[in-house]
C-alpha atoms as a PDB file:
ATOM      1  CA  UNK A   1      71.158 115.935 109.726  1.00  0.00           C
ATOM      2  CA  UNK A   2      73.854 113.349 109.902  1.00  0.00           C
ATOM      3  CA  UNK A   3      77.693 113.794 110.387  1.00  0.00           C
ATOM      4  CA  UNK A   4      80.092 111.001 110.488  1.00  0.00           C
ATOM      5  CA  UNK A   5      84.249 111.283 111.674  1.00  0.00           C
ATOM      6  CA  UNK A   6      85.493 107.617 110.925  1.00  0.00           C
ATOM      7  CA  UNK A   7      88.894 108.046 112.317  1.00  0.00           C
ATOM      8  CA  UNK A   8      90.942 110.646 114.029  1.00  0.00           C
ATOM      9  CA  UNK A   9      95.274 109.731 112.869  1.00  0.00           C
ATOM     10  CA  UNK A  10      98.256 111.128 112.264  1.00  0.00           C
ATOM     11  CA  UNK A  11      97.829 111.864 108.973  1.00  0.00           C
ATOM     12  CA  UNK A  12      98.433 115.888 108.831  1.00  0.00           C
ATOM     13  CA  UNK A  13     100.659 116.879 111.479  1.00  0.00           C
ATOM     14  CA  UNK A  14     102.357 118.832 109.568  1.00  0.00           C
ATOM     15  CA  UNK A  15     100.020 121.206 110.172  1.00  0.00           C
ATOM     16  CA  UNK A  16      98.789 120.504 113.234  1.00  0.00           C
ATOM     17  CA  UNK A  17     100.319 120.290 116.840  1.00  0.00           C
ATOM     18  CA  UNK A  18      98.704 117.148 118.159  1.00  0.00           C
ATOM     19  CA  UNK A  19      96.202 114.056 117.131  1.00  0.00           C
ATOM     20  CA  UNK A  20      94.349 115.718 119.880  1.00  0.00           C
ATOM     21  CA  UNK A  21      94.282 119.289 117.963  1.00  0.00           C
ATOM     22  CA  UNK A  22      93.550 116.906 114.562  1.00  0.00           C
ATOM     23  CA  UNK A  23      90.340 115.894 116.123  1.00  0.00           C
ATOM     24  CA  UNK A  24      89.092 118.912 117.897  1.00  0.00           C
ATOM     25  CA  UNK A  25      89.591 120.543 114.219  1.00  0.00           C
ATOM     26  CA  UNK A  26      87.567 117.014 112.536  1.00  0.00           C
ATOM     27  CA  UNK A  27      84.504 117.665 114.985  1.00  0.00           C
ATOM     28  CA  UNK A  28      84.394 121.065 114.047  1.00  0.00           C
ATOM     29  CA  UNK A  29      81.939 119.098 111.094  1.00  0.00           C
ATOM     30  CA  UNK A  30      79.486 118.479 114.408  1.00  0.00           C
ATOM     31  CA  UNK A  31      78.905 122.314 114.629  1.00  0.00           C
ATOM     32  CA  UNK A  32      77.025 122.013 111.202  1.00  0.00           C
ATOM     33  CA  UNK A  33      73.983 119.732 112.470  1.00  0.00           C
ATOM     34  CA  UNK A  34      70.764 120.947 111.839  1.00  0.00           C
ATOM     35  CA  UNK A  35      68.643 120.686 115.536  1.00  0.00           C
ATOM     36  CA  UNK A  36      67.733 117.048 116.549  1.00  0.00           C
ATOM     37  CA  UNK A  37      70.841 116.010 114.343  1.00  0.00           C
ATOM     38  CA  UNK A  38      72.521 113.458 115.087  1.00  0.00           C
ATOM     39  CA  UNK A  39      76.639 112.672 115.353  1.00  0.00           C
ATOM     40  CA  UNK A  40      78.455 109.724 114.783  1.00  0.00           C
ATOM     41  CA  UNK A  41      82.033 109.215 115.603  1.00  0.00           C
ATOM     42  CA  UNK A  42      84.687 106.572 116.163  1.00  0.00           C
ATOM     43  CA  UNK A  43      84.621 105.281 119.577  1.00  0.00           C
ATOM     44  CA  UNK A  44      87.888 103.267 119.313  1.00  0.00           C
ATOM     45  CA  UNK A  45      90.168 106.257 119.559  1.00  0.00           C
ATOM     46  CA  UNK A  46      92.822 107.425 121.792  1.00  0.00           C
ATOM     47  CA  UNK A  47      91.005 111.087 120.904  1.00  0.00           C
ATOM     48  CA  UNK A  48      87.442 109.724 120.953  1.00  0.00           C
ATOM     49  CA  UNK A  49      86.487 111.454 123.956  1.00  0.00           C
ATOM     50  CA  UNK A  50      87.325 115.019 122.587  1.00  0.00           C
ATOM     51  CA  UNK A  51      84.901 113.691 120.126  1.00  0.00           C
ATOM     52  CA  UNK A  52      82.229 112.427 122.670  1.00  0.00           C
ATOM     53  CA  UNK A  53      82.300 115.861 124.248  1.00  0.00           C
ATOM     54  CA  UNK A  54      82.252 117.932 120.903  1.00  0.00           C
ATOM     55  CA  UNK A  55      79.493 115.392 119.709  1.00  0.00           C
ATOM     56  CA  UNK A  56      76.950 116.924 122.177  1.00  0.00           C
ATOM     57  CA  UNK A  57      74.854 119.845 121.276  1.00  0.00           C
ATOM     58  CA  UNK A  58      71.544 121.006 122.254  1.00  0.00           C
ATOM     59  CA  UNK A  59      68.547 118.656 120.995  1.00  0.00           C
ATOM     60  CA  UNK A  60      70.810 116.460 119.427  1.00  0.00           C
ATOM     61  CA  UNK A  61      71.838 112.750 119.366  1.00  0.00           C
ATOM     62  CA  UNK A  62      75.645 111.637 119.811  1.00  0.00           C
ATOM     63  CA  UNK A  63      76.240 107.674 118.462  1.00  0.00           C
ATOM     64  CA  UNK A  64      79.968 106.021 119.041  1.00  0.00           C
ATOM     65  CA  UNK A  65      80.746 102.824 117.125  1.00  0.00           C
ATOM     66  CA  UNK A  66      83.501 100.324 117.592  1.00  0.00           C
ATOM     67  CA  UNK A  67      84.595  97.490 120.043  1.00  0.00           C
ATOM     68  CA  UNK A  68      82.744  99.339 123.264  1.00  0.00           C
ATOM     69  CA  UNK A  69      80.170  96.715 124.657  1.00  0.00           C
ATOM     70  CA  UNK A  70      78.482  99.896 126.574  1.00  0.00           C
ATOM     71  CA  UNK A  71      78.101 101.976 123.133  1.00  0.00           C
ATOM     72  CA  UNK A  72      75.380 101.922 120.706  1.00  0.00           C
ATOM     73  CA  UNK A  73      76.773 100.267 117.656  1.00  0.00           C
ATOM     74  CA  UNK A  74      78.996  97.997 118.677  1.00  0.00           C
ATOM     75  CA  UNK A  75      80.872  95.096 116.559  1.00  0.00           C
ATOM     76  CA  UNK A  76      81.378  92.242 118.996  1.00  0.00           C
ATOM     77  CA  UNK A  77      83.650  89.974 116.779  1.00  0.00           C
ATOM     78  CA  UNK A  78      84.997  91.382 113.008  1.00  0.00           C
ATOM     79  CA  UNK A  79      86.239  87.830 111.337  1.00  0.00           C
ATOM     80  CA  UNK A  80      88.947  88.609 108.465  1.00  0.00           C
ATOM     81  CA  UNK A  81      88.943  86.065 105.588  1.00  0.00           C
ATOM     82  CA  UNK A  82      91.412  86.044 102.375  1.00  0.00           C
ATOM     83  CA  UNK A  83      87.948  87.652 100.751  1.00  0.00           C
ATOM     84  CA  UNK A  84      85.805  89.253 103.071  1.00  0.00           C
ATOM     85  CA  UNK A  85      84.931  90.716 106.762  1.00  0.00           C
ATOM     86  CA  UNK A  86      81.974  89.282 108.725  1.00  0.00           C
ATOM     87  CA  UNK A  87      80.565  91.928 111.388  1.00  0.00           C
ATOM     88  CA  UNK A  88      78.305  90.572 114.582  1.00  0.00           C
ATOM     89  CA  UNK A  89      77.302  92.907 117.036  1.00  0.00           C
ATOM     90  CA  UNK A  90      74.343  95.073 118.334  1.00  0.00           C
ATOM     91  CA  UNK A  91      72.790  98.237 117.695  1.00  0.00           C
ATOM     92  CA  UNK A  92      70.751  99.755 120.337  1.00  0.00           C
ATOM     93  CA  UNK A  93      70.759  96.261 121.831  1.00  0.00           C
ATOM     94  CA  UNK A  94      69.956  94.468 118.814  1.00  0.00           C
ATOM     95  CA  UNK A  95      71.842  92.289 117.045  1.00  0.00           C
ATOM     96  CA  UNK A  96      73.206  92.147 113.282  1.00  0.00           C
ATOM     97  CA  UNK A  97      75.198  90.164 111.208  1.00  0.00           C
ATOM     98  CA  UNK A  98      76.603  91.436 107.984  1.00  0.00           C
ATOM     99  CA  UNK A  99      79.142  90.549 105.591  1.00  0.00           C
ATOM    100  CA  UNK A 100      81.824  92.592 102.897  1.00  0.00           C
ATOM    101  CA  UNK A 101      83.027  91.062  99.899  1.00  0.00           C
ATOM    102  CA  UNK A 102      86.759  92.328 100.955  1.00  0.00           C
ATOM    103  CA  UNK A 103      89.218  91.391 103.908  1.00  0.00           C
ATOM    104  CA  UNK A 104      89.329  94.637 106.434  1.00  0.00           C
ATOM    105  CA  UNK A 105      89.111  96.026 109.651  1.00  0.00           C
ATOM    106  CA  UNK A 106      88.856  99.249 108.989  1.00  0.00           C
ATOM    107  CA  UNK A 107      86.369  98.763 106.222  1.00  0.00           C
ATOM    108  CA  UNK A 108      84.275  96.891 109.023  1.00  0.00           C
ATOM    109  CA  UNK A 109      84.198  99.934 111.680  1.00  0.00           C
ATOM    110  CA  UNK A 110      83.409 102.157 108.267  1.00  0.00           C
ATOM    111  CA  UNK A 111      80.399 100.158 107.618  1.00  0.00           C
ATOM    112  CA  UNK A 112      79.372 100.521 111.505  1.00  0.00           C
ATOM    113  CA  UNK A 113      78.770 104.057 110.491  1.00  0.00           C
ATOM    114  CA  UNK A 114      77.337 103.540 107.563  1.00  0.00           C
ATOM    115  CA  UNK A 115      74.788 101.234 109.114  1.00  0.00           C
ATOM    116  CA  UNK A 116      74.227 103.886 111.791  1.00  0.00           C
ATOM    117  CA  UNK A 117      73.889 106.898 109.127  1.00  0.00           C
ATOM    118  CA  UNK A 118      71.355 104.722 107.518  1.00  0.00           C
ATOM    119  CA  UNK A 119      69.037 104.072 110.411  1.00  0.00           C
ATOM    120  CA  UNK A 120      69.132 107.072 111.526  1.00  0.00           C
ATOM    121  CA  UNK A 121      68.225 108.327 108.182  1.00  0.00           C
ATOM    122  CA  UNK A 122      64.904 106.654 108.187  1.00  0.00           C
ATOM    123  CA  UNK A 123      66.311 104.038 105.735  1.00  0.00           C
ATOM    124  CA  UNK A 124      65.822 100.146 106.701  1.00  0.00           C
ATOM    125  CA  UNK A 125      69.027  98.576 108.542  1.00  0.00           C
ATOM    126  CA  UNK A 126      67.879  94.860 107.430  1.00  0.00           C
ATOM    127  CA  UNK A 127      68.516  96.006 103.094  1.00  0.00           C
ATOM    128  CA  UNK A 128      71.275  97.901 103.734  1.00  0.00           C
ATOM    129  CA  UNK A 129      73.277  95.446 105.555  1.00  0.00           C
ATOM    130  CA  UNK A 130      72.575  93.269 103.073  1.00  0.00           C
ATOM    131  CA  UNK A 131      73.087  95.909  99.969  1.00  0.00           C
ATOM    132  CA  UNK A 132      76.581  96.534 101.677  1.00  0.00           C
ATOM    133  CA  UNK A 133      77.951  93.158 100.714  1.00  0.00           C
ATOM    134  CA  UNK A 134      78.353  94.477  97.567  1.00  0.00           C
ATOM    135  CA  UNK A 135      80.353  97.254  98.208  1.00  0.00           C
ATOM    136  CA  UNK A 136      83.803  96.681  96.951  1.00  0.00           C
ATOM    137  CA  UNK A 137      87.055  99.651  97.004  1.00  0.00           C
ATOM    138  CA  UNK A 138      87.774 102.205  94.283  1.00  0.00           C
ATOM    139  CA  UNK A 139      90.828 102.539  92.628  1.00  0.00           C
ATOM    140  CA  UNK A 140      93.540 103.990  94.760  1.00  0.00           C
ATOM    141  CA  UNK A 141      91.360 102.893  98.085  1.00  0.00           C
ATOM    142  CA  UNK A 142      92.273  99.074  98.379  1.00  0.00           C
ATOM    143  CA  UNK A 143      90.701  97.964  95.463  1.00  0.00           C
ATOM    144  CA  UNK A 144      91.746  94.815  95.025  1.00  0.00           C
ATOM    145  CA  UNK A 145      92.142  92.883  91.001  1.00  0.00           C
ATOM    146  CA  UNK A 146      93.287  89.567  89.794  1.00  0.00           C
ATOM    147  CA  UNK A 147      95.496  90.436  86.561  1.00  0.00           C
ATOM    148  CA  UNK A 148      95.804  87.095  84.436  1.00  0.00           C
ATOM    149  CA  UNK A 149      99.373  86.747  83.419  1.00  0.00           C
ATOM    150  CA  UNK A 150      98.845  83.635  80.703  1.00  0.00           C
ATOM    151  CA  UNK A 151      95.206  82.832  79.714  1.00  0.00           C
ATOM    152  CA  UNK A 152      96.712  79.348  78.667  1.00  0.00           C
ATOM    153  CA  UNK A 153      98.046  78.662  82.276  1.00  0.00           C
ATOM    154  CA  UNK A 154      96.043  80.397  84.722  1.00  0.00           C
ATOM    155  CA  UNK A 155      99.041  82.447  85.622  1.00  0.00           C
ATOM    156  CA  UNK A 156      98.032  85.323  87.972  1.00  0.00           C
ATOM    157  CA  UNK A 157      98.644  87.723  90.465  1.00  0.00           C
ATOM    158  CA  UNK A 158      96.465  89.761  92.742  1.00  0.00           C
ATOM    159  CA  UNK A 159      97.042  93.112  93.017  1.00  0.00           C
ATOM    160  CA  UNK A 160      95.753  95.537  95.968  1.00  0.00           C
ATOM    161  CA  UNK A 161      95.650  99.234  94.191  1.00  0.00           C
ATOM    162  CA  UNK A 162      95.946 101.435  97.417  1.00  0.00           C
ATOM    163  CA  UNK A 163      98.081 103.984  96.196  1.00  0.00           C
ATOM    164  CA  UNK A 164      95.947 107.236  96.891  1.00  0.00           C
ATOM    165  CA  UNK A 165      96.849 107.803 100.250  1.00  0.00           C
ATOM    166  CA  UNK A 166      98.679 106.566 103.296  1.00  0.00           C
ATOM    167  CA  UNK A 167      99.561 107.894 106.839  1.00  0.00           C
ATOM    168  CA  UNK A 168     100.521 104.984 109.878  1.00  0.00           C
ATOM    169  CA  UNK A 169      97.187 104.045 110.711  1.00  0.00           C
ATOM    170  CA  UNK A 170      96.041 103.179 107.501  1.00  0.00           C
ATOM    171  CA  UNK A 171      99.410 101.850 106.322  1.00  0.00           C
ATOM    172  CA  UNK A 172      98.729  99.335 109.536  1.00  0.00           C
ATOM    173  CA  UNK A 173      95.196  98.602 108.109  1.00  0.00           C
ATOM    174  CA  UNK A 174      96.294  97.667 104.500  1.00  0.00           C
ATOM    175  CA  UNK A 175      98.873  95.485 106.290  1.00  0.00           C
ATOM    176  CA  UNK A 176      96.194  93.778 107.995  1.00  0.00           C
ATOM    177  CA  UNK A 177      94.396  93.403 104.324  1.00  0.00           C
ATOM    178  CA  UNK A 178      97.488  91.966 102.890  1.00  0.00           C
ATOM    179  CA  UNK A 179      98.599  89.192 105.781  1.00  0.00           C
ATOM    180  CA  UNK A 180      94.587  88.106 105.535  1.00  0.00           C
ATOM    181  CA  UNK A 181      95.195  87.333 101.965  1.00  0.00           C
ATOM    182  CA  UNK A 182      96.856  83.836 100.447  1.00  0.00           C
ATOM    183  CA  UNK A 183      99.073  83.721  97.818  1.00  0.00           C
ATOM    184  CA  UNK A 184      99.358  80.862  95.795  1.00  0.00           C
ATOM    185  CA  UNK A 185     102.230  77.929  95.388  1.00  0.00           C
ATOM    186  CA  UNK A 186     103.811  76.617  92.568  1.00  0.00           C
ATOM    187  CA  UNK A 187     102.312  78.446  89.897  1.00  0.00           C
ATOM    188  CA  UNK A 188     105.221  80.580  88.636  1.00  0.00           C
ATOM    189  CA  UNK A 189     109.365  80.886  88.890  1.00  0.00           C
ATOM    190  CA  UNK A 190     108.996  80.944  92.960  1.00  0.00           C
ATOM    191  CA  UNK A 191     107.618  78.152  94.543  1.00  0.00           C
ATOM    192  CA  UNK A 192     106.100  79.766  97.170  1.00  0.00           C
ATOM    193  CA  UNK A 193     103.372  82.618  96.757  1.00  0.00           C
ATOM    194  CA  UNK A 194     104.380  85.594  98.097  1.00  0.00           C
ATOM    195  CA  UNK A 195     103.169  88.745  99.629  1.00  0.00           C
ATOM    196  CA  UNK A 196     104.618  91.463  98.893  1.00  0.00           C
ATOM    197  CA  UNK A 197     104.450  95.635  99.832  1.00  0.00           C
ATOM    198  CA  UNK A 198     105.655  98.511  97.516  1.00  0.00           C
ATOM    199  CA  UNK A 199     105.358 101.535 100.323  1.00  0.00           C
ATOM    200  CA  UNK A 200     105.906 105.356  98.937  1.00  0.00           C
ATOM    201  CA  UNK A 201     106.207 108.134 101.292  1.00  0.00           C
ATOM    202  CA  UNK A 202     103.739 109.031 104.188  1.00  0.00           C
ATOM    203  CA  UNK A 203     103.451 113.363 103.762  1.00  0.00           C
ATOM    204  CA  UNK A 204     102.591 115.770 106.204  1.00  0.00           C
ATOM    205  CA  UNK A 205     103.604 114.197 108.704  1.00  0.00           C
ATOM    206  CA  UNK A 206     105.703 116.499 110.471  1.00  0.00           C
ATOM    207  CA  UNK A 207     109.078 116.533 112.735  1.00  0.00           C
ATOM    208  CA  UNK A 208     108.622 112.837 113.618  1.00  0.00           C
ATOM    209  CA  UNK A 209     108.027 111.263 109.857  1.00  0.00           C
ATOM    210  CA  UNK A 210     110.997 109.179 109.872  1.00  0.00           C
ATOM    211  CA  UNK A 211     110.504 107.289 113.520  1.00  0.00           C
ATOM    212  CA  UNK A 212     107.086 106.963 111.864  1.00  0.00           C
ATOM    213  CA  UNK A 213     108.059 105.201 108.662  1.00  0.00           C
ATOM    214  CA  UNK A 214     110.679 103.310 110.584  1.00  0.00           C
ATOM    215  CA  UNK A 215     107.917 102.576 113.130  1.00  0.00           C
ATOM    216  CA  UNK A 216     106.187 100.105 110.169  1.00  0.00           C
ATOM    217  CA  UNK A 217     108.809  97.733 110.533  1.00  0.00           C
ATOM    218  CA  UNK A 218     107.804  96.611 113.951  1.00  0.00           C
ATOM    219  CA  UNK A 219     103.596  95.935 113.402  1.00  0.00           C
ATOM    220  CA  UNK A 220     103.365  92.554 114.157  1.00  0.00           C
ATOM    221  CA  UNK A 221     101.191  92.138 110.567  1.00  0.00           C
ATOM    222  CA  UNK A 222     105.044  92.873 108.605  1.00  0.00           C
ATOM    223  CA  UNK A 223     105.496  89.138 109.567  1.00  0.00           C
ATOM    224  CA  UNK A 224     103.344  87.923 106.957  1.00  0.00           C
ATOM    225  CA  UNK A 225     105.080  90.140 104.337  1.00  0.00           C
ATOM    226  CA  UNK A 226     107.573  88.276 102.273  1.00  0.00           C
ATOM    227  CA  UNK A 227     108.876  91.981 100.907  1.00  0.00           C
ATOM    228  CA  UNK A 228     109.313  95.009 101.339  1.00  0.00           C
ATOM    229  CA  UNK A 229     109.867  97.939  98.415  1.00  0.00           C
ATOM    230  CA  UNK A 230     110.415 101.290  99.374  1.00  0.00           C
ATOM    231  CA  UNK A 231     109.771 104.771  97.139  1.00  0.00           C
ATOM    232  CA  UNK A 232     110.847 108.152  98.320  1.00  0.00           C
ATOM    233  CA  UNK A 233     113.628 109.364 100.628  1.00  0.00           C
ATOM    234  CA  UNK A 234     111.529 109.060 103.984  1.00  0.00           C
ATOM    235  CA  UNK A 235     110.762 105.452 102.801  1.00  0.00           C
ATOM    236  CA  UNK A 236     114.643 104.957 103.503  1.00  0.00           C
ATOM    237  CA  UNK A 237     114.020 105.023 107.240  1.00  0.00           C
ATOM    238  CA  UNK A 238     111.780 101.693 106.941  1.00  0.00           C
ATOM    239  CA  UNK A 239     114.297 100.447 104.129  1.00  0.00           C
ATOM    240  CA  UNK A 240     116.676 100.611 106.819  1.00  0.00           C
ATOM    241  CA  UNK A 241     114.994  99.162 109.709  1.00  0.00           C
ATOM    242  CA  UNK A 242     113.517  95.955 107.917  1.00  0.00           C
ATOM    243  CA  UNK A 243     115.756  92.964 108.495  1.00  0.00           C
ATOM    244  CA  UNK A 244     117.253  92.200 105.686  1.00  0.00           C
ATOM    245  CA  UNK A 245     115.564  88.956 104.653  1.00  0.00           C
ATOM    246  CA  UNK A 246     112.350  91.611 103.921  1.00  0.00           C
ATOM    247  CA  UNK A 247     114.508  94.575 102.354  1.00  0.00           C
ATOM    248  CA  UNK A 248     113.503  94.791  98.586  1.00  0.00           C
ATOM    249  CA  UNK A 249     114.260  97.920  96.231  1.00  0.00           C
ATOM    250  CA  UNK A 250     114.878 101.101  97.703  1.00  0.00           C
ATOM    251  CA  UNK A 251     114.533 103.699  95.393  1.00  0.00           C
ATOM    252  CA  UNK A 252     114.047 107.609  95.105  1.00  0.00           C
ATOM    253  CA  UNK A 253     111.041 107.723  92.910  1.00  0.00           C
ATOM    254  CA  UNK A 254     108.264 105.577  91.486  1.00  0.00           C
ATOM    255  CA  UNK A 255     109.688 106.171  87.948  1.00  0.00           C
ATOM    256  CA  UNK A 256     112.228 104.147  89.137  1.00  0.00           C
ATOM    257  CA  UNK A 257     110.535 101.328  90.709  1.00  0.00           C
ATOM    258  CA  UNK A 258     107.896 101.480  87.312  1.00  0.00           C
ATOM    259  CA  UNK A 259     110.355 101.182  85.238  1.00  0.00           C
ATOM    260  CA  UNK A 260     112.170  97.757  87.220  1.00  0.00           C
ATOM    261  CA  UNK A 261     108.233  96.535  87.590  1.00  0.00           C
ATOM    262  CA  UNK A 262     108.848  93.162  85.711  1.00  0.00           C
ATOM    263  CA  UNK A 263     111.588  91.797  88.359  1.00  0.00           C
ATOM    264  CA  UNK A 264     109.348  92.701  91.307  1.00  0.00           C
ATOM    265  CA  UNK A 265     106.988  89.928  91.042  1.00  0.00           C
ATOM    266  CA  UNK A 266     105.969  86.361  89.789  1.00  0.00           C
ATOM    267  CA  UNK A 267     102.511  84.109  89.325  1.00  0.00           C
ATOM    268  CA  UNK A 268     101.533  83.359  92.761  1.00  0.00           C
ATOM    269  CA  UNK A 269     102.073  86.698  94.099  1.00  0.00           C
ATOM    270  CA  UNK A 270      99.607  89.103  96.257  1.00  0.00           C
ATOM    271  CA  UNK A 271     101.281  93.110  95.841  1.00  0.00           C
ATOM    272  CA  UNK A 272      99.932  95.910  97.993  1.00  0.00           C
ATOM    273  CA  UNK A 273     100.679  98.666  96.829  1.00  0.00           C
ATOM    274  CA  UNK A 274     100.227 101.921  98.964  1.00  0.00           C
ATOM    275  CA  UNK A 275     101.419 105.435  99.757  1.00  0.00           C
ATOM    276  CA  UNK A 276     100.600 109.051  99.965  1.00  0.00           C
ATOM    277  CA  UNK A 277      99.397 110.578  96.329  1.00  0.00           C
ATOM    278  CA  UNK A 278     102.325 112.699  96.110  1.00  0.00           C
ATOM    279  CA  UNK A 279     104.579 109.607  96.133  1.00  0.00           C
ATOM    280  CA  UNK A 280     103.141 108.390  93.271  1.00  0.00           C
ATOM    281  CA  UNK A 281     103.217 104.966  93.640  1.00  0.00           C
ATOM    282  CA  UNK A 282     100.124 104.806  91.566  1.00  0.00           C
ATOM    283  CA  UNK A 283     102.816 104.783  88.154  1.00  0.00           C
ATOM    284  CA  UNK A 284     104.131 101.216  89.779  1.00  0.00           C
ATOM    285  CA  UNK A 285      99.970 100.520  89.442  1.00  0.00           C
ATOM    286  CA  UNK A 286     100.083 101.625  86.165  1.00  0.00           C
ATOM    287  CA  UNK A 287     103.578  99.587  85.269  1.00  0.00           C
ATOM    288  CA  UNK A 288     102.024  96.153  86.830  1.00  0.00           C
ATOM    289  CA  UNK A 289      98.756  96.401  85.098  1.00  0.00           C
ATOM    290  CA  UNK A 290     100.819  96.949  81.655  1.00  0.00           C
ATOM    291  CA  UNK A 291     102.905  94.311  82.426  1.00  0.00           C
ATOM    292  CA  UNK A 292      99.849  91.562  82.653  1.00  0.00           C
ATOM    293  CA  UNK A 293      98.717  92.573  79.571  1.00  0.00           C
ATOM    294  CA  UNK A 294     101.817  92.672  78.269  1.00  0.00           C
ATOM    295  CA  UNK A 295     101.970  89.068  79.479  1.00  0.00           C
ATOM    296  CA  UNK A 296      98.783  87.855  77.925  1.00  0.00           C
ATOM    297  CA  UNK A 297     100.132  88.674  74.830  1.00  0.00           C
ATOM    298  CA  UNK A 298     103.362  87.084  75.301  1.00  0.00           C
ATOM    299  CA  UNK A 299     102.519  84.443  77.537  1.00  0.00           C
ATOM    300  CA  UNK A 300     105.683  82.937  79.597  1.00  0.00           C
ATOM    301  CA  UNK A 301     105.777  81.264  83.067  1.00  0.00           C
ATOM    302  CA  UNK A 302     105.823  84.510  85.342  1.00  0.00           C
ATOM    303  CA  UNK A 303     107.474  87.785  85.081  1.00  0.00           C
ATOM    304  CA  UNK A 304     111.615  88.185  84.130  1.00  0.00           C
END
């Protein structure tokens, strides 16, 4: 009754020709509607109308959210704090107000859907814009943990787990997540708080994967990143164009980079860590959660 395409990027061109083929094949999900069903798609694309057009079908309602004042749900301001997103806008001409307990854009124009699905579900927009402030990431999706290095102290880190996938688009979205965040000063080793990105390979991303990964260097967001560490051989192509104030470790595998966890960071310290599942980068997850409780057991002023 209800069929949702949040985004449309260049996450499988491997096998695919185009972004443009990509969504044609996503809206294929449209052709599943019962009659009087209704479609809701991302209106904020350079491929949303392909998705406009394959939204229509006989007796059937089409619904395109995002920054367009002339759509139906539309977000008029999305405000990014270190621990949340508030969302004004209006839907069908009405307007709303609701908050997430986590920093993120694309979260935001998620919930937009969400919202939408709801209402047009019969359900009551009012409680579930409120019920959604509770929402928080899963493991491996941007979920995002304070690990407590010494008890004693009130030595910590934060650590954003977003190691289940990764393609450009949302590798610029968990940038955005990590400059909105604030480390903290003079707590460990380093006097400044840092932020700090372990990337693992974007897959299947066909011919042009390494002016893509080199391509992250340049998002205006990688200003607010104090490092950069890079997993997996197409990582090299970022590795390389970072300047080298940002260059961290540049390593083959995430066994690698696990295994060197406890020089990567100190108390103070925000780490997103992100890439595609076959990189693995969810072992350096692994490695930095061990190491913090490693750390409350042997409690000492930051990591060595």
């Amino acid at each position: 009754h209800v069929a949702i395409i949040t985004t449309v990027a260049a996450a499988h061109l491997e096998a695919f020709a185009s972004l443009e083929d990509i969504a044609r094949e996503k809206a294929a999900i449209f052709e599943g509607l019962e009659p009087g069903g209704t479609a809701i798609f991302n209106g904020d694309l350079e491929t949303s109308s392909i998705l406009a057009d394959l939204a229509t079908h006989p007796n059937g309602f089409a619904i395109g959210f995002g920054t367009d004042p002339h759509g139906i749900m539309v977000a008029e301001d999305i405000t990014l704090t270190d621990t949340s997103s508030v969302v004004r806008g209006r839907f069908h001409g009405e307007p709303y107000l609701f908050k997430l307990a986590v920093p993120g854009r694309h979260f935001a124009m998620n919930a937009l859907a969400v919202l939408a699905a709801v209402s047009i579900a019969g359900g009551d927009f009012g409680v579930a814009a409120l019920d959604i402030a509770t929402w928080a990431p899963s493991a491996g999706r941007g979920q995002r943990e304070t690990l407590m290095l010494d008890v004693g102290e009130g030595l910590t880190i934060d650590l954003i787990d977003d190691a289940f996938n990764a393609n450009p688009a949302s590798m610029e979205a968990a940038f955005e997540v990590l400059a909105a965040t604030q480390p903290t000063d003079n707590t460990g080793r380093i006097a400044r708080g840092r932020r700090i990105a372990i990337l693992g390979d974007m897959l299947e991303l066909g011919p042009d994967e390494t002016a893509l990964h080199a391509a992250l260097a340049q998002l205006p967001t990688m200003n607010k990143i104090a490092r950069v560490d890079c997993v997996g051989p197409r990582m090299r192509a970022l590795y390389n164009a970072l300047p080298p104030e940002k260059r961290g470790t540049a390593v083959d595998t995430a066994e690698d980079l696990a295994s060197a966890a406890h020089h990567l960071l100190d108390a103070g310290d925000i780490v997103l860590v992100k890439g595609s599942k076959g990189s693995k980068v969810s072992l350096v997850v692994d490695a930095i959660k061990a190491l913090a409780a490693q750390g409350r057991r042997t409690p000492e002023k930051g990591f060595v």
